[in-house]
Protein backbone atom coordinates (compact mmCIF):
# COMPACT_ATOMS: atom_id res chain seq x y z
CA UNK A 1 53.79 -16.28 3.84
CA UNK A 2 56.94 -18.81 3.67
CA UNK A 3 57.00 -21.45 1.08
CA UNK A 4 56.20 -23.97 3.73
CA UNK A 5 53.37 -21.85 4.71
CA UNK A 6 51.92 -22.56 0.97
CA UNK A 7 52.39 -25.96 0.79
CA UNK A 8 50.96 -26.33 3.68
CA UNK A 9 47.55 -24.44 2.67
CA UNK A 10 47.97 -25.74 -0.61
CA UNK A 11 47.72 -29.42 0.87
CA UNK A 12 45.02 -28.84 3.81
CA UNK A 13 43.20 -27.04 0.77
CA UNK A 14 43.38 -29.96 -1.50
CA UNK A 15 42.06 -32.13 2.19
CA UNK A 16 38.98 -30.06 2.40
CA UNK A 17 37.96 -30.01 -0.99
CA UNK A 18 38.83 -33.79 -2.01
CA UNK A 19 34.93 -35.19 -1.28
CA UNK A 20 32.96 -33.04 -3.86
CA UNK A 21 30.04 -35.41 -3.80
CA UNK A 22 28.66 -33.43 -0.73
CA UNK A 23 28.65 -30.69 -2.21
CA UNK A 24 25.23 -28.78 -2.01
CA UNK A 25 23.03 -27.97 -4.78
CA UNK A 26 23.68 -24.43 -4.65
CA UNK A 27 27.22 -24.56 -4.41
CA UNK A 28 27.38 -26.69 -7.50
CA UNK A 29 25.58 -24.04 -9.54
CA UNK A 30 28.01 -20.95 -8.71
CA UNK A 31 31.07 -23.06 -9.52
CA UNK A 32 29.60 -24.00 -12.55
CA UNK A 33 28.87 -20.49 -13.08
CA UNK A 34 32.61 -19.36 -12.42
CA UNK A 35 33.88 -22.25 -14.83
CA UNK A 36 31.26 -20.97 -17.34
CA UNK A 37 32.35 -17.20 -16.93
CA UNK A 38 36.26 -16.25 -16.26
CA UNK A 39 35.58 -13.28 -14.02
CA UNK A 40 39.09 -11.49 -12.83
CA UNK A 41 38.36 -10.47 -9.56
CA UNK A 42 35.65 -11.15 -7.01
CA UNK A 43 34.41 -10.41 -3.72
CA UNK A 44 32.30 -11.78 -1.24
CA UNK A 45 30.30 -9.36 0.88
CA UNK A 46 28.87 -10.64 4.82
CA UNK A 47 28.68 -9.84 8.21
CA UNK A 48 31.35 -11.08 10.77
CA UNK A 49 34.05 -9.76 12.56
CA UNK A 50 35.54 -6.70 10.41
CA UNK A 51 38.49 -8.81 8.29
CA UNK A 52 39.24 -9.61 5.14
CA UNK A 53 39.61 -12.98 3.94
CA UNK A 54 42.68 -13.88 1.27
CA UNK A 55 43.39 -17.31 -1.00
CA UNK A 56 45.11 -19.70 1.24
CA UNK A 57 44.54 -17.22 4.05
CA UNK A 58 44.96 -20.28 6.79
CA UNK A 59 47.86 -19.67 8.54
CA UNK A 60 47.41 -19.29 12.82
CA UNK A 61 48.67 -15.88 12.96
CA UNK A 62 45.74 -14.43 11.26
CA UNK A 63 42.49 -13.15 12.96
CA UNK A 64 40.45 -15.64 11.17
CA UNK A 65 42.61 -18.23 10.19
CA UNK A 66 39.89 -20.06 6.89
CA UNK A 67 41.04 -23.49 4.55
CA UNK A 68 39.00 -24.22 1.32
CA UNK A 69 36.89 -20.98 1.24
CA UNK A 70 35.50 -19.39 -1.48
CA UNK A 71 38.41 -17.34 -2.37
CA UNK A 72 41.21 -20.73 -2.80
CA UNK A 73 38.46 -22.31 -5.22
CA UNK A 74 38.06 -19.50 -7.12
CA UNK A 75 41.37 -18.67 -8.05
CA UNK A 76 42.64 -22.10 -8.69
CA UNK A 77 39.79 -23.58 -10.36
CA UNK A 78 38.87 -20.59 -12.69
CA UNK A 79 41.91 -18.19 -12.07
CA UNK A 80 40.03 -15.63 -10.48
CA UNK A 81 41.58 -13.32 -7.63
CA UNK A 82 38.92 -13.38 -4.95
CA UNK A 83 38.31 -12.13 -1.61
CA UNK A 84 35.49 -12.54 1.35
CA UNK A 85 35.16 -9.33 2.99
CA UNK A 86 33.33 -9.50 6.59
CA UNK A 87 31.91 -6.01 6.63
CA UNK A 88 29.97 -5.27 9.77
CA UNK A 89 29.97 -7.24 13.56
CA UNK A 90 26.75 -5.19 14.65
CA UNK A 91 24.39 -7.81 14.33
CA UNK A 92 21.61 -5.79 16.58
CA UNK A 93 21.58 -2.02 14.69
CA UNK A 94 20.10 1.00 16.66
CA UNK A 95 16.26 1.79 16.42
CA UNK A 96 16.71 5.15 15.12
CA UNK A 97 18.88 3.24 11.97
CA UNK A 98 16.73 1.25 10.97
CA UNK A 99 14.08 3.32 9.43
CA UNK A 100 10.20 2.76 9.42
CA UNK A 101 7.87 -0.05 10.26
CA UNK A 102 4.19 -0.62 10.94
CA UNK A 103 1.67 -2.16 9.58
CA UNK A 104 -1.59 -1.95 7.03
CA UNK A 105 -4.94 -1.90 7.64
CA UNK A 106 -8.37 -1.48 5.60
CA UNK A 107 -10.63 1.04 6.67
CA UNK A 108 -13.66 -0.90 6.00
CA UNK A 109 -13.04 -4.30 7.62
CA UNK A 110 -9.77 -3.29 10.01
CA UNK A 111 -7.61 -6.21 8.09
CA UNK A 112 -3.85 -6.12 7.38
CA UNK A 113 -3.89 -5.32 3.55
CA UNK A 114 -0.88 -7.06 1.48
CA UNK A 115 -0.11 -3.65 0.40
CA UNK A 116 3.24 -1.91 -1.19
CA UNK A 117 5.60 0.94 0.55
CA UNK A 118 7.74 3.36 -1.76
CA UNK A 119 9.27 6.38 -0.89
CA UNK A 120 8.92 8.93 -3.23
CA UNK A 121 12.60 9.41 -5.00
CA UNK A 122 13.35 6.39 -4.25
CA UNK A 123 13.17 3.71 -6.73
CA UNK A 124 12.52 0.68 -4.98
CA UNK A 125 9.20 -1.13 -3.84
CA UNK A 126 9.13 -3.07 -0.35
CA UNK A 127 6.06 -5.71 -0.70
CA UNK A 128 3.74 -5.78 2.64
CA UNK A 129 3.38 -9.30 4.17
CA UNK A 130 1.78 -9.36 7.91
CA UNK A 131 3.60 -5.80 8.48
CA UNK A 132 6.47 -3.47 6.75
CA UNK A 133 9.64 -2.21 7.70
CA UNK A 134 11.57 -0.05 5.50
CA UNK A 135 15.31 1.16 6.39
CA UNK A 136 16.28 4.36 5.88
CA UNK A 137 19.34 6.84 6.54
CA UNK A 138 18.77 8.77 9.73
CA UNK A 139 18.55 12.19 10.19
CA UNK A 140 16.59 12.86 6.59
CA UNK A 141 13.09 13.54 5.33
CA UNK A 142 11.32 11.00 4.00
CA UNK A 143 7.33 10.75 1.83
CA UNK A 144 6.20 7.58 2.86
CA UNK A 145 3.67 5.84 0.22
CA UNK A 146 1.25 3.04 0.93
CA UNK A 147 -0.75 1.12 -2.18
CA UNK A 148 -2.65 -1.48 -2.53
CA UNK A 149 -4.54 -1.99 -5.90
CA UNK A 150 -8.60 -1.65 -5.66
CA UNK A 151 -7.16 0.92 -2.35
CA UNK A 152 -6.61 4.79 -2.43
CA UNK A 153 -2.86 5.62 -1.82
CA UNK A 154 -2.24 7.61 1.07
CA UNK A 155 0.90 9.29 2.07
CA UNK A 156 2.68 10.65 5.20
CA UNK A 157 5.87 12.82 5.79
CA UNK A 158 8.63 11.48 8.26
CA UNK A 159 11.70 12.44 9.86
CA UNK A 160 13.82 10.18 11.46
CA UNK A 161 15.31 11.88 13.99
CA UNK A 162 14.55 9.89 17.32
CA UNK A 163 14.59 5.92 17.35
CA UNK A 164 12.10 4.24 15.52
CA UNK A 165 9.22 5.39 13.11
CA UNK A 166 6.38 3.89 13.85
CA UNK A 167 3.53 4.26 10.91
CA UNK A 168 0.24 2.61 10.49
CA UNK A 169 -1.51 3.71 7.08
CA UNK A 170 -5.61 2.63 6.91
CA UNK A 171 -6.81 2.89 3.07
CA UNK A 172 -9.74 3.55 1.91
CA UNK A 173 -11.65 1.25 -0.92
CA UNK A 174 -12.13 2.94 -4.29
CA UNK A 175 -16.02 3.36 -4.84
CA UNK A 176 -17.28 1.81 -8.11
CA UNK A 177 -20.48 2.29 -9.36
CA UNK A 178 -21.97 -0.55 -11.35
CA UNK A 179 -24.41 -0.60 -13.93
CA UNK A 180 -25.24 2.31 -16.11
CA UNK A 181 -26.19 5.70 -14.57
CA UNK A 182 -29.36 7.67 -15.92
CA UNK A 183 -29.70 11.34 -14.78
CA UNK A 184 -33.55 12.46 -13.77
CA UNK A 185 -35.02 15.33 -14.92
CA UNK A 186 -38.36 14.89 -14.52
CA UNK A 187 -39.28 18.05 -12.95
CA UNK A 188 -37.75 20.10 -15.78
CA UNK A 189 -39.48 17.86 -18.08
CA UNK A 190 -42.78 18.48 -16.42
CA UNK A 191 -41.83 22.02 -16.95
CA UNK A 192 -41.61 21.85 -20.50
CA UNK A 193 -44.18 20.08 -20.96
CA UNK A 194 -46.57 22.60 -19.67
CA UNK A 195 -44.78 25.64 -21.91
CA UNK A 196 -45.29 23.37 -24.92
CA UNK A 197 -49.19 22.81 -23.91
CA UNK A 198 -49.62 26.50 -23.29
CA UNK A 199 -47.81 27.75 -26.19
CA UNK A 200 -49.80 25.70 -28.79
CA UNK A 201 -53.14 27.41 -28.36
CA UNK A 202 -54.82 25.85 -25.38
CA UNK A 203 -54.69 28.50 -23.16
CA UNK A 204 -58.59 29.33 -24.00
CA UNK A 205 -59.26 26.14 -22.24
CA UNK A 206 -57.00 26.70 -19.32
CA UNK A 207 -59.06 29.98 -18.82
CA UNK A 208 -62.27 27.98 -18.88
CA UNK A 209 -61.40 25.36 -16.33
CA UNK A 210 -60.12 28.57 -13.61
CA UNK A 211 -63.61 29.91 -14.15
CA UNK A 212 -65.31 27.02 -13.74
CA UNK A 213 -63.71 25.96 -10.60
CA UNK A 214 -64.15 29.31 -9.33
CA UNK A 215 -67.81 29.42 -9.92
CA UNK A 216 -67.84 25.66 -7.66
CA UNK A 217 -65.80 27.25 -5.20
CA UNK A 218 -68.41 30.11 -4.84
CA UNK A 219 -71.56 28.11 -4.80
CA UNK A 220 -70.39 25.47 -1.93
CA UNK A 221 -69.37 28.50 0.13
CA UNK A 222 -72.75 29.89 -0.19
CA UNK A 223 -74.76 26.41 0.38
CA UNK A 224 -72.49 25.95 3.62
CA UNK A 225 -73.36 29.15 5.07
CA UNK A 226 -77.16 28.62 4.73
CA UNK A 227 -76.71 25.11 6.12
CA UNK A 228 -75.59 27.02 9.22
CA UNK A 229 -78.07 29.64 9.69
CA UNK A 230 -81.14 27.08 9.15
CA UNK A 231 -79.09 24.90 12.48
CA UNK A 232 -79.15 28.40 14.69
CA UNK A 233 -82.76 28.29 14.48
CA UNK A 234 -84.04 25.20 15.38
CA UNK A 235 -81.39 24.58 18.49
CA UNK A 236 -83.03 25.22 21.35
CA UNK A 237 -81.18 27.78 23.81
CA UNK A 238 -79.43 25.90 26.80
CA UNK A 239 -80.50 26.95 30.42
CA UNK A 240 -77.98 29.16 32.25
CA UNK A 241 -76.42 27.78 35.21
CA UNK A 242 -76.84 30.03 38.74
């Protein structure tokens, strides 16, 4: 760059930059964040078209020719060396690179749950709104893990291999039992009950009441086959048919 070159920028910079009261909220705060803190170098990180952007980078023989940008501010206003890096122009990334997606579901009413996805080594929680989508390096294995408190976690092994992963998790609600929980033993109470009653010396009478409903057993067997014989007797025999 010639000297006229910098005058130049240096003058269409000073243009650009005269009327600060539109300046936008934001904006305001990160320049008074630079005067507050006198970083050395900087660098701004976006997508575009694969160049690198330089203080009073403005001249027409550059691929992307920029006046007042971040990087002239900077460096004149808090002496910072700064530049705007425009790392990627793929705007519309393969399926298979962009990892896993699906949705969230409750197994007991079918709704989307506003769950949480991890993957396990990975230290980093993506929140669930209407569905998920998590990206991921191709061509690696991958635990998936879906939560959702008051839910049972479930989780599923990928590989992403082939285009898009596609996984739907359905949790399950976590049974609580309210109240306080008695356990019944009444039969082996029951039990016990007789051993003690036996054991204390009333067998005697337990013997007493077998006989005696033996003896009433006996006796209305023996009325009932009396009963019988005396009906044989007085029925008249029936007349045989020829």
């Amino acid at each position: 760059m010639s000297n006229s070159d910098l005058e130049n920028s240096i003058i269409e910079f000073g243009q650009r930059c005269s009327n600060i009261s539109r300046i936008y909220s934001q904006k305001r705060a990160i320049m008074n964040w630079l005067s507050d803190i006198q970083f050395t170098a900087s660098a701004t990180l976006h997508g575009g078209a694969l160049v690198a952007n330089y203080l009073w980078d403005g001249t027409q023989d550059k691929r992307y020719p920029i006046y007042g940008g971040m990087q002239d501010w900077n460096y004149i206003h808090a002496g910072c060396f700064e530049l705007t890096l425009e790392v990627s122009d793929n705007k519309w990334p393969a399926a298979n690179e962009t990892g896993v997606h699906r949705r969230i579901f409750s197994s007991d009413n079918g709704r989307p749950l506003p769950a949480s996805i991890t993957i396990k080594g990975i230290n980093y929680m993506v929140k669930v709104g209407r569905d998920y989508d998590r990206l991921l390096h191709p061509g690696d294995k991958y635990k998936v893990v879906a939560t959702m408190p008051g839910y049972k976690s479930k989780t599923t092994c990928i590989r992403l291999d082939e285009g898009l992963t596609t996984v739907d998790f359905v949790l399950d609600p976590e049974v609580t039992v309210k109240g306080n929980v008695h356990e019944c033993n009444c039969g082996s109470n029951n039990r016990l009950d007789l051993v003690k009653f036996l054991s204390g010396g009333h067998w005697e009478v337990y013997f007493t009441v077998i006989v005696a409903l033996g003896f009433l057993l006996l006796l209305v067997q023996r009325t009932k086959l009396n009963l019988s014989k005396h009906s044989r007797s007085v029925v008249p025999k029936r007349p045989a048919v020829v």
